[in-house]
PDB file of N, CA and C in Angstrom:
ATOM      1  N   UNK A   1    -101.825 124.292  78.569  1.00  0.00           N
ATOM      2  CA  UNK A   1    -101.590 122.877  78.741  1.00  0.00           C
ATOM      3  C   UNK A   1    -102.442 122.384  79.910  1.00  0.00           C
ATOM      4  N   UNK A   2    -103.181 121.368  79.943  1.00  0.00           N
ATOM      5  CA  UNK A   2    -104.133 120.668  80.608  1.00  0.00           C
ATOM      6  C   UNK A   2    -103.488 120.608  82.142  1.00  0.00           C
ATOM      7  N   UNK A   3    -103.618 120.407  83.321  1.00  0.00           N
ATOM      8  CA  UNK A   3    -102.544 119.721  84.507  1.00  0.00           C
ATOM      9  C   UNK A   3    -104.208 119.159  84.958  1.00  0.00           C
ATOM     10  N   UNK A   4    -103.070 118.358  85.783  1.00  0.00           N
ATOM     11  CA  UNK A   4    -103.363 117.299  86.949  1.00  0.00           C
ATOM     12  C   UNK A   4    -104.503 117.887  87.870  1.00  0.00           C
ATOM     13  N   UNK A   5    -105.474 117.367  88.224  1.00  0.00           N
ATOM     14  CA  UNK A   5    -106.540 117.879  89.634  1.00  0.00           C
ATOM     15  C   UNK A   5    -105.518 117.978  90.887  1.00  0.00           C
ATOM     16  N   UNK A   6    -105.732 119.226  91.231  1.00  0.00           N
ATOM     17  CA  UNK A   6    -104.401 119.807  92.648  1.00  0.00           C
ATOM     18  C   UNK A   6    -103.250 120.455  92.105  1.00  0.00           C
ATOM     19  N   UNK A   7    -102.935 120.351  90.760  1.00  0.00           N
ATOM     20  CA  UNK A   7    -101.917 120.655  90.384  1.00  0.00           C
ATOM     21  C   UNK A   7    -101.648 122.171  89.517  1.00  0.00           C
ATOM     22  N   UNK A   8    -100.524 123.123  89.630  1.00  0.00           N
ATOM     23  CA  UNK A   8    -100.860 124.205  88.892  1.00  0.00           C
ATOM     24  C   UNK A   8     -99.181 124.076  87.994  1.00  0.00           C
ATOM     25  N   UNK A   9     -98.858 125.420  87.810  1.00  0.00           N
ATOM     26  CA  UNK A   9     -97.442 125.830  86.958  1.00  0.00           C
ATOM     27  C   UNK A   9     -96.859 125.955  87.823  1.00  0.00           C
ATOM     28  N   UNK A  10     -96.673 125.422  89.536  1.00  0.00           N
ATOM     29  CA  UNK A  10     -95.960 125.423  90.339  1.00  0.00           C
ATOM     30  C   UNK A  10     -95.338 124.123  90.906  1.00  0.00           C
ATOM     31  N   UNK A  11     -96.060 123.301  90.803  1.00  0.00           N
ATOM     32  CA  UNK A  11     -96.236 121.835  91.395  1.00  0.00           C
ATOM     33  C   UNK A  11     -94.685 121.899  91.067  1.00  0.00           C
ATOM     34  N   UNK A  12     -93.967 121.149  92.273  1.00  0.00           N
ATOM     35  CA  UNK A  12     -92.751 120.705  91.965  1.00  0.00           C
ATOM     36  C   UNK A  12     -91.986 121.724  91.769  1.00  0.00           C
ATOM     37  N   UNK A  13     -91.993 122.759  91.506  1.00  0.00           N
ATOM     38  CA  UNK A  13     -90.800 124.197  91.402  1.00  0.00           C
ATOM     39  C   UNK A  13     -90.061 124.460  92.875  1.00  0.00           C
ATOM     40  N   UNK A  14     -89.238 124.889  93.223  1.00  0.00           N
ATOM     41  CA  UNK A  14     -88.720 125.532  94.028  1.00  0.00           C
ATOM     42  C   UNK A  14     -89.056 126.896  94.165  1.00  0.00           C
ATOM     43  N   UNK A  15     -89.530 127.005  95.126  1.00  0.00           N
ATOM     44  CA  UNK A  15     -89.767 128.753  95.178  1.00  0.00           C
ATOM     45  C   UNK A  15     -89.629 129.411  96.140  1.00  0.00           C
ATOM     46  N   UNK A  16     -88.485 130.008  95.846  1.00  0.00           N
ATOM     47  CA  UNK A  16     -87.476 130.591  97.253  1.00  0.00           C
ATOM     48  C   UNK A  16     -88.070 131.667  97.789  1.00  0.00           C
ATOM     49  N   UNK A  17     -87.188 132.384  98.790  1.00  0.00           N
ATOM     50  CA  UNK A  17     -87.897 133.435  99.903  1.00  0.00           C
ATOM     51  C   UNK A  17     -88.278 134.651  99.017  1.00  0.00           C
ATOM     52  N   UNK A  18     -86.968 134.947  98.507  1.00  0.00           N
ATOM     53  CA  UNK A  18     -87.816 136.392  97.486  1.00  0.00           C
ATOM     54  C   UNK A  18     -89.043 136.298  97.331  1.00  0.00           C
ATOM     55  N   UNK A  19     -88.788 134.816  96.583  1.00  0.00           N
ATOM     56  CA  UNK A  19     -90.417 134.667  95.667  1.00  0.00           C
ATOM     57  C   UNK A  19     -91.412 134.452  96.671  1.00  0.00           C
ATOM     58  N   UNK A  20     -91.139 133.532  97.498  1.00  0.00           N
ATOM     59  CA  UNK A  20     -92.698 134.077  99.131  1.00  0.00           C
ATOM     60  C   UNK A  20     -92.930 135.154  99.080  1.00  0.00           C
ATOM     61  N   UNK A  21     -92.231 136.168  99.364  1.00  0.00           N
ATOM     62  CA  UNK A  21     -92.097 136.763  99.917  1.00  0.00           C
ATOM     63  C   UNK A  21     -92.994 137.984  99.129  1.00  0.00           C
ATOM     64  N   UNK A  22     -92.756 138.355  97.575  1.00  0.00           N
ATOM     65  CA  UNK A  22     -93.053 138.702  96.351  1.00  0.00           C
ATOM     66  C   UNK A  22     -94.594 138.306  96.346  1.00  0.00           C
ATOM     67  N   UNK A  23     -95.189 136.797  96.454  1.00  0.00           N
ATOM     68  CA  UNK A  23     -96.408 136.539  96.378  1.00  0.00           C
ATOM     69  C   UNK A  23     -96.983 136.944  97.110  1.00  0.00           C
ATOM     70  N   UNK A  24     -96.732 136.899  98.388  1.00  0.00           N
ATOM     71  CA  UNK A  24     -97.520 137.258  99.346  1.00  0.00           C
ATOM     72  C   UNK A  24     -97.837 138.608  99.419  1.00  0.00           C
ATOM     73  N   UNK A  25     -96.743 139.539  98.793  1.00  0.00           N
ATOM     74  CA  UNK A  25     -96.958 141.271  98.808  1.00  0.00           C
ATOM     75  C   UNK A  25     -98.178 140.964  98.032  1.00  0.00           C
ATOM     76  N   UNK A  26     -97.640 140.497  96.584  1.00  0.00           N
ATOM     77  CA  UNK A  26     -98.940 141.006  95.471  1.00  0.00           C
ATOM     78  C   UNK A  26    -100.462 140.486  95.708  1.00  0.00           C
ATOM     79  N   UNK A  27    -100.018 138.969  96.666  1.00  0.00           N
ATOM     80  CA  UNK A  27    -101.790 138.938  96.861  1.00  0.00           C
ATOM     81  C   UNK A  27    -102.119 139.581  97.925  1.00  0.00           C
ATOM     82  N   UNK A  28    -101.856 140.742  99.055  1.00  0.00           N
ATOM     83  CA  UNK A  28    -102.199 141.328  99.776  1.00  0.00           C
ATOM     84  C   UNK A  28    -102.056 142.482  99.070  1.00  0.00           C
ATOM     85  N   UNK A  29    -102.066 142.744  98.235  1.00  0.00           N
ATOM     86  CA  UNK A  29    -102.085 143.882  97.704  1.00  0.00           C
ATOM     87  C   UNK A  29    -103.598 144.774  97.554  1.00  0.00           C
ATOM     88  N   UNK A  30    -103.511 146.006  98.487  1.00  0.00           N
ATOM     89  CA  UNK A  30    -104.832 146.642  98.449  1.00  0.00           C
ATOM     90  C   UNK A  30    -105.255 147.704  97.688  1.00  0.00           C
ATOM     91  N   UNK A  31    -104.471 148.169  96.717  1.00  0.00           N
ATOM     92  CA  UNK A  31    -104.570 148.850  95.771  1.00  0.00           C
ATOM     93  C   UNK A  31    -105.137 148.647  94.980  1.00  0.00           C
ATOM     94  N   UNK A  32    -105.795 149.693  93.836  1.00  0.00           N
ATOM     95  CA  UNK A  32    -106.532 148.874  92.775  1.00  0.00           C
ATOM     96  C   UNK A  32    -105.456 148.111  91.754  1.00  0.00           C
ATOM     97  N   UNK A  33    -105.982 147.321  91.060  1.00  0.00           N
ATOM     98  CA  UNK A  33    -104.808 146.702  89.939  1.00  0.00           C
ATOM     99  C   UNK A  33    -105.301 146.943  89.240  1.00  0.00           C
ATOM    100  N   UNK A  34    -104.794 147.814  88.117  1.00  0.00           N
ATOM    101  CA  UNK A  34    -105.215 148.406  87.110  1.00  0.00           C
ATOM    102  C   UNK A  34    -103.797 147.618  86.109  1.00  0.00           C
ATOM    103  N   UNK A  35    -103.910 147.650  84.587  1.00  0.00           N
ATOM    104  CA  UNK A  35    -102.672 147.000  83.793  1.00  0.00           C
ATOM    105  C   UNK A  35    -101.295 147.377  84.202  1.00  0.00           C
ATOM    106  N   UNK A  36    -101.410 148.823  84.737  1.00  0.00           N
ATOM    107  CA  UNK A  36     -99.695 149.260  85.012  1.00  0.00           C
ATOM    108  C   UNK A  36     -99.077 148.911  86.250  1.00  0.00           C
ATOM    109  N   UNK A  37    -100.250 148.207  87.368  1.00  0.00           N
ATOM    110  CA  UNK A  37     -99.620 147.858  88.299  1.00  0.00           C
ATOM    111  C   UNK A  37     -99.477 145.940  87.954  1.00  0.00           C
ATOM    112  N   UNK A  38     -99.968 145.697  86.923  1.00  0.00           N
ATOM    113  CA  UNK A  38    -100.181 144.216  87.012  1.00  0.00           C
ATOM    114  C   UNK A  38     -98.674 143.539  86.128  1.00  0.00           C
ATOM    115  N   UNK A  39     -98.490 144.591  85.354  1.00  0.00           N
ATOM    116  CA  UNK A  39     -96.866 144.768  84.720  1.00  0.00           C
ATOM    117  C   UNK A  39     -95.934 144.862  85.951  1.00  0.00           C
ATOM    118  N   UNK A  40     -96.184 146.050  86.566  1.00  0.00           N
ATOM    119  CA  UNK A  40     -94.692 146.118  87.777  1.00  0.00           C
ATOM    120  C   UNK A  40     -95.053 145.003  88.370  1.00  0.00           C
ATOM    121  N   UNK A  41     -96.184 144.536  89.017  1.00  0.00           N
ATOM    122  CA  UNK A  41     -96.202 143.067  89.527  1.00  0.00           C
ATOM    123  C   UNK A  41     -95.596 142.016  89.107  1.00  0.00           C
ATOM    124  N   UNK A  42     -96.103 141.435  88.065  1.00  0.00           N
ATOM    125  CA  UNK A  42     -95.563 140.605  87.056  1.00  0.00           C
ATOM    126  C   UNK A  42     -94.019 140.389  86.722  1.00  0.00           C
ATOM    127  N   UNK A  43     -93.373 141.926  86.666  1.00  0.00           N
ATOM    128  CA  UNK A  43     -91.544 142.080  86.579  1.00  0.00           C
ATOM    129  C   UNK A  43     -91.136 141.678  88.098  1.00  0.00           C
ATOM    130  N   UNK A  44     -91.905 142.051  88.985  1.00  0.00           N
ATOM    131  CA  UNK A  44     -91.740 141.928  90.690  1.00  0.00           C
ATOM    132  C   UNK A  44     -91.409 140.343  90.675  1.00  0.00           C
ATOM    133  N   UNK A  45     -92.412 139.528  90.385  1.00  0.00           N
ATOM    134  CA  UNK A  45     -92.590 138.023  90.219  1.00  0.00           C
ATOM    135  C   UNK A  45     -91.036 137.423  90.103  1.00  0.00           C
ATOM    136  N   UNK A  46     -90.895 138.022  88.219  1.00  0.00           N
ATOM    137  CA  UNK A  46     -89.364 137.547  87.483  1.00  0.00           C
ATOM    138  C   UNK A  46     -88.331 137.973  88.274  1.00  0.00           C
ATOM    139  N   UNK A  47     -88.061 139.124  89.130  1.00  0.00           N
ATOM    140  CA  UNK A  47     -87.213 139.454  89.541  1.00  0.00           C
ATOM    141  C   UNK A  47     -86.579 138.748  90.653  1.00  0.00           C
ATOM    142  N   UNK A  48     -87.536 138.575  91.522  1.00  0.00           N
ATOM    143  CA  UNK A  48     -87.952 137.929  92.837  1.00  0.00           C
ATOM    144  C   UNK A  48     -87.367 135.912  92.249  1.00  0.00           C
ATOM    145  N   UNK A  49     -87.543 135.737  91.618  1.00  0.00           N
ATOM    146  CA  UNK A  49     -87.572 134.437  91.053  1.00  0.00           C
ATOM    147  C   UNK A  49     -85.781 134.405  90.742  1.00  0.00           C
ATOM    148  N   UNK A  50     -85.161 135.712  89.972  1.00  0.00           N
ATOM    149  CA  UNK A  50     -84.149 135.216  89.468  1.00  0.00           C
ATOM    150  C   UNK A  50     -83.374 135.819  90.643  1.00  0.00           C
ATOM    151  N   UNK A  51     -83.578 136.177  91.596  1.00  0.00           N
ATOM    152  CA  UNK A  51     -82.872 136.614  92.978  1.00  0.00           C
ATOM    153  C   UNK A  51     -82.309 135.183  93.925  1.00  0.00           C
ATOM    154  N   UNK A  52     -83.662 134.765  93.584  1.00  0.00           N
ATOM    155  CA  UNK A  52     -83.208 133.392  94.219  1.00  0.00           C
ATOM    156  C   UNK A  52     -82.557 132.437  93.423  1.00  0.00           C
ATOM    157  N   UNK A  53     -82.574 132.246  92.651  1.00  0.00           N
ATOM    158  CA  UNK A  53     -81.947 131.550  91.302  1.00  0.00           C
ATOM    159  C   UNK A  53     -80.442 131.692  91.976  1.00  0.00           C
ATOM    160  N   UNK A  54     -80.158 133.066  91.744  1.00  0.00           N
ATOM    161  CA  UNK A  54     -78.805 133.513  91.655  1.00  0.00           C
ATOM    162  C   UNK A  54     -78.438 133.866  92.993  1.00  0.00           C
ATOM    163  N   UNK A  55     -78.792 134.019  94.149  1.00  0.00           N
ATOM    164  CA  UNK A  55     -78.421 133.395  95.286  1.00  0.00           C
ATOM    165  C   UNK A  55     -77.922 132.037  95.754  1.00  0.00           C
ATOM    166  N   UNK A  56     -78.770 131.073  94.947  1.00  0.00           N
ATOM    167  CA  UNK A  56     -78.359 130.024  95.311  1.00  0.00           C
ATOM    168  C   UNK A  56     -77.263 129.494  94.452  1.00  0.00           C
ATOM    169  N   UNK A  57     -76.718 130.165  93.975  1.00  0.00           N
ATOM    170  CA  UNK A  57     -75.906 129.914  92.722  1.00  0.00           C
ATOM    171  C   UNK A  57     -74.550 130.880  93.337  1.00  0.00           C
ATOM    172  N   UNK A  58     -75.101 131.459  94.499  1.00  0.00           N
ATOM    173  CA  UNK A  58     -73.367 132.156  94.589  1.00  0.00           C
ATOM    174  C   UNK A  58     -73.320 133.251  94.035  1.00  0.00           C
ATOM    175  N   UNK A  59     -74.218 133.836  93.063  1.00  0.00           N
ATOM    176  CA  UNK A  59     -73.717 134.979  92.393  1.00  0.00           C
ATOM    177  C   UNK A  59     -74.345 136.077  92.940  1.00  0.00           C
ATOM    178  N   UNK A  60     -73.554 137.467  91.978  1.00  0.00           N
ATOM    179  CA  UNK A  60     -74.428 138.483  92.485  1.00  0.00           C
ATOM    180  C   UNK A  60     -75.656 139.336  92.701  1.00  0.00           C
ATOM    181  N   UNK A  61     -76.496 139.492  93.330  1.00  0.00           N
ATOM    182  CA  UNK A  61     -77.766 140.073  93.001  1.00  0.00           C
ATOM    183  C   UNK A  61     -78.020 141.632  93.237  1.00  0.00           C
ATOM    184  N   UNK A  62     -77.207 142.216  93.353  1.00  0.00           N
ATOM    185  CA  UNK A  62     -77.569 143.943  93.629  1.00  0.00           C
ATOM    186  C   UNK A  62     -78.656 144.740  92.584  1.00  0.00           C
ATOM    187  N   UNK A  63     -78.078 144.054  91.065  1.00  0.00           N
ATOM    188  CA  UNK A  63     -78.990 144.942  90.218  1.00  0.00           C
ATOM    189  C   UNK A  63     -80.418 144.350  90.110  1.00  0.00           C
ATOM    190  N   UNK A  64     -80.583 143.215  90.260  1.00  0.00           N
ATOM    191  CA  UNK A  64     -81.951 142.318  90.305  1.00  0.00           C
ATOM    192  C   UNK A  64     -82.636 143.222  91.934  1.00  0.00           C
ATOM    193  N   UNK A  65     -81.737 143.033  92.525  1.00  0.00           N
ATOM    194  CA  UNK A  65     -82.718 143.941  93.781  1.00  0.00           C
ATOM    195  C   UNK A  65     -82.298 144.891  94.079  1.00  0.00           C
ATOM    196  N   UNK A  66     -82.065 146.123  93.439  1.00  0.00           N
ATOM    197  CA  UNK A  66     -82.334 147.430  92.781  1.00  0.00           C
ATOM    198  C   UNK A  66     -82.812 147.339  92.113  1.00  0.00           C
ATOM    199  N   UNK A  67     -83.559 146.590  90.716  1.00  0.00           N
ATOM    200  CA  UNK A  67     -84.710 146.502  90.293  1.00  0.00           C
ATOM    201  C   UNK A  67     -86.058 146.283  90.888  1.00  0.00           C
ATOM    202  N   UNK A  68     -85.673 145.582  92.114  1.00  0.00           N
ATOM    203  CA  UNK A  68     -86.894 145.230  92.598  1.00  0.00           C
ATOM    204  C   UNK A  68     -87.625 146.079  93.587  1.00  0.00           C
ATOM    205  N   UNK A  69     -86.275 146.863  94.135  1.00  0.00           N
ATOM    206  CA  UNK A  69     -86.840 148.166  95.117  1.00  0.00           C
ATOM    207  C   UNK A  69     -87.202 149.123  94.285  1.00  0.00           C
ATOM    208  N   UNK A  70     -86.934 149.379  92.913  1.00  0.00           N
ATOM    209  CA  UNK A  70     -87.408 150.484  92.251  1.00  0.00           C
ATOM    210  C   UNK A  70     -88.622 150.170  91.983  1.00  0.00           C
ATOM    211  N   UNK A  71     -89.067 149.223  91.687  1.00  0.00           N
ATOM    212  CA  UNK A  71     -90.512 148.022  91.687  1.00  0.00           C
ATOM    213  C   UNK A  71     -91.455 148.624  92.635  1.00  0.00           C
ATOM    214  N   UNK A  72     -91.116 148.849  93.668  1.00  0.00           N
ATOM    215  CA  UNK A  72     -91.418 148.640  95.443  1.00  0.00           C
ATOM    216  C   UNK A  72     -92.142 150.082  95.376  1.00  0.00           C
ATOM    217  N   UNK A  73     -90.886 150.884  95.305  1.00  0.00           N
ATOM    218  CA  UNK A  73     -91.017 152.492  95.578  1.00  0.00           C
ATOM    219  C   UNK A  73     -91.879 152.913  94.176  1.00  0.00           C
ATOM    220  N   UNK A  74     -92.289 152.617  93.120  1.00  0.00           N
ATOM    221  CA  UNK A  74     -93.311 152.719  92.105  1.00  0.00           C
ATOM    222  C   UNK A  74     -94.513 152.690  92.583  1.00  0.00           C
ATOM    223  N   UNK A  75     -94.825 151.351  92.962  1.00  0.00           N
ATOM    224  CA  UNK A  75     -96.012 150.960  93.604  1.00  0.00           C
ATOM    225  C   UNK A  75     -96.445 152.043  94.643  1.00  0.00           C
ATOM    226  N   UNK A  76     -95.450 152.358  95.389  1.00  0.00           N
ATOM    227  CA  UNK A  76     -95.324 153.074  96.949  1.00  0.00           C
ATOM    228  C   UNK A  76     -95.984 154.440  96.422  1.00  0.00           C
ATOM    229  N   UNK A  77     -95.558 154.883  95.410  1.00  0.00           N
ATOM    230  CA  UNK A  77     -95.682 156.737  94.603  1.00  0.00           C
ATOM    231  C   UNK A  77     -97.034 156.564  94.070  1.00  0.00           C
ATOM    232  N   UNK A  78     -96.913 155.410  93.382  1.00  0.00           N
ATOM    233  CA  UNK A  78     -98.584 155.430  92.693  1.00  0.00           C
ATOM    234  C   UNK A  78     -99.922 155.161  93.868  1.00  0.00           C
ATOM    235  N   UNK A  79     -99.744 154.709  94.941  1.00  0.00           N
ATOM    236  CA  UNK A  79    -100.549 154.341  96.105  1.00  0.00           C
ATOM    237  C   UNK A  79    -100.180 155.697  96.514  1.00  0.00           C
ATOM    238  N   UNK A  80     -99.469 156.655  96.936  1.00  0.00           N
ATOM    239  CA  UNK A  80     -99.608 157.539  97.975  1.00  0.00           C
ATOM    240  C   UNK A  80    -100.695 159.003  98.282  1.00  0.00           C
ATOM    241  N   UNK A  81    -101.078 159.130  97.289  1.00  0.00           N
ATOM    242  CA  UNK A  81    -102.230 159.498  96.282  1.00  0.00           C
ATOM    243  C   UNK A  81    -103.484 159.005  96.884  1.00  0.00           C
ATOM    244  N   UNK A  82    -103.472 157.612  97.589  1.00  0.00           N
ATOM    245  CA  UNK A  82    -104.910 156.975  97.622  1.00  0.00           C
ATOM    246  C   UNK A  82    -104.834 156.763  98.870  1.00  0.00           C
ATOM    247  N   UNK A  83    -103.752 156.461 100.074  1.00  0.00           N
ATOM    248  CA  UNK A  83    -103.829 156.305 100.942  1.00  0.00           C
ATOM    249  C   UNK A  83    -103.571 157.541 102.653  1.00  0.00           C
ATOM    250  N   UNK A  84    -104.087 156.744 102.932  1.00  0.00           N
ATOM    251  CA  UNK A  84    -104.973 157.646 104.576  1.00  0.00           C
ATOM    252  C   UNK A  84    -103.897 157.458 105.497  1.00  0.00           C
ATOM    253  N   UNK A  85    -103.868 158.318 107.101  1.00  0.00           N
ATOM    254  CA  UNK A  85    -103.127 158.054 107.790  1.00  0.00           C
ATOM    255  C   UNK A  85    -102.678 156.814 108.539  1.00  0.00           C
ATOM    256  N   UNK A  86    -104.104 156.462 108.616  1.00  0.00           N
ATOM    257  CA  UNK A  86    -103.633 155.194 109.044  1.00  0.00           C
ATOM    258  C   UNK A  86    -102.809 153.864 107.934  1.00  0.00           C
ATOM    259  N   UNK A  87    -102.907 153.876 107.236  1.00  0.00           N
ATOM    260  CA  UNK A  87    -101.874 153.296 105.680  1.00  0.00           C
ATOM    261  C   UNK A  87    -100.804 153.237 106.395  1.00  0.00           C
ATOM    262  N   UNK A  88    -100.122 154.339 106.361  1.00  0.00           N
ATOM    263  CA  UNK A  88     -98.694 155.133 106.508  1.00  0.00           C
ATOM    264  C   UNK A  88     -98.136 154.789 107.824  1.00  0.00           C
ATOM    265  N   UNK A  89     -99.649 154.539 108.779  1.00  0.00           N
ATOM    266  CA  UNK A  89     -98.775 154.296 110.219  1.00  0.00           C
ATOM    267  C   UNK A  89     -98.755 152.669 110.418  1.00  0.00           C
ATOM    268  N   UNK A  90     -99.513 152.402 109.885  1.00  0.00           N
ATOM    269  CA  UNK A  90     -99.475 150.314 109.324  1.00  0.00           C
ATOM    270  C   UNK A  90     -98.335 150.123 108.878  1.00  0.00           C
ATOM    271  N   UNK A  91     -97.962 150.803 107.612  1.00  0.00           N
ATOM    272  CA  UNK A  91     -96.451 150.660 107.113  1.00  0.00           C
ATOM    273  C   UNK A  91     -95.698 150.838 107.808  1.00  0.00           C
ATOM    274  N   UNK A  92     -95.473 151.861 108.700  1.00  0.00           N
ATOM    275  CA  UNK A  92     -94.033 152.393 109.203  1.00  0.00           C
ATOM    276  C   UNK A  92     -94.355 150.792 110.549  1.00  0.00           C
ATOM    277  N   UNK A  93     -94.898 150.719 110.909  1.00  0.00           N
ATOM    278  CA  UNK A  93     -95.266 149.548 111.997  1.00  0.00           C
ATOM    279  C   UNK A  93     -94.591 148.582 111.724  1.00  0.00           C
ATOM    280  N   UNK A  94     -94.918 147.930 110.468  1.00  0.00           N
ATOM    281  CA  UNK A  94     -94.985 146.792 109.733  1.00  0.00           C
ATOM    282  C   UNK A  94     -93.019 147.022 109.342  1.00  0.00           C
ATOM    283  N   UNK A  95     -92.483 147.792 109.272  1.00  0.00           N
ATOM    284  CA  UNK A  95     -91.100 148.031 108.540  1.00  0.00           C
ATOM    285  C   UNK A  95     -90.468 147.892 110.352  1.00  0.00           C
ATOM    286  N   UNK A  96     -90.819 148.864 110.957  1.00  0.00           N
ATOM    287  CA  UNK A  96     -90.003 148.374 112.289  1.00  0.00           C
ATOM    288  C   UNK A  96     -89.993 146.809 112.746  1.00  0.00           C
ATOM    289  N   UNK A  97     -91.274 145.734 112.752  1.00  0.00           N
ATOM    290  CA  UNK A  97     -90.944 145.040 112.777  1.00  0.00           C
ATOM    291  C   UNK A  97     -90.273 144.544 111.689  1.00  0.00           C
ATOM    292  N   UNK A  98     -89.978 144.775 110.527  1.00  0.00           N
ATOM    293  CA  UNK A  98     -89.023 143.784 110.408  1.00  0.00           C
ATOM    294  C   UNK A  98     -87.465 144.308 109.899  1.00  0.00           C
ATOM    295  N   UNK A  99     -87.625 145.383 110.831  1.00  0.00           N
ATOM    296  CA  UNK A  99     -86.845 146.103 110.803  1.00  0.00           C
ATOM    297  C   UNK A  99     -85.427 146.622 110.100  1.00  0.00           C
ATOM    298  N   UNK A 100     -86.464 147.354 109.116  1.00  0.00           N
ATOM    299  CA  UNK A 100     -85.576 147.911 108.072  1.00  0.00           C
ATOM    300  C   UNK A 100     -85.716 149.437 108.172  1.00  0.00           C
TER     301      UNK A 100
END
């Protein structure tokens, strides 16, 4: 469908923290993207989307994010293979601050 100059499939949506949060992983994402990571991405997206949905709605989200950490730790197994020490000490950095 045609849109507006400035305008995408977002204009006007709400798009909660998951979902920041979700975009911003996948476009910093330094891995190669090959189709099987562009799928777990892609489910990452929906998941991330209906987290917030259903947050703001009061309800529960455990299995949507246990889907989404199994998402996480996929990515994490298929990268570990490719990445160097310094990777690993960026990550662990990056997790203390935000401390999990």
């Amino acid at each position: 469908m045609p849109m507006f100059e400035g305008m995408d499939e977002d204009t006007g949506r709400d798009i909660g923290p998951m979902e920041r949060t979700i975009n911003g992983f996948v476009q910093g994402y330094q891995g190669e993207v090959d189709p099987y990571r562009q799928v777990i991405m892609a489910g990452m997206k929906s998941l991330a989307r209906n987290i917030d949905s259903q947050t703001k709605r009061g309800r529960e989200i455990s299995r949507n994010m246990g889907a989404l950490l199994d998402c996480v730790r996929e990515l994490r197994q298929m990268d570990q293979a490719t990445m160097g020490p310094e990777d690993d000490e960026a990550t662990r950095k990056l997790l203390e601050m935000m401390k999990l």
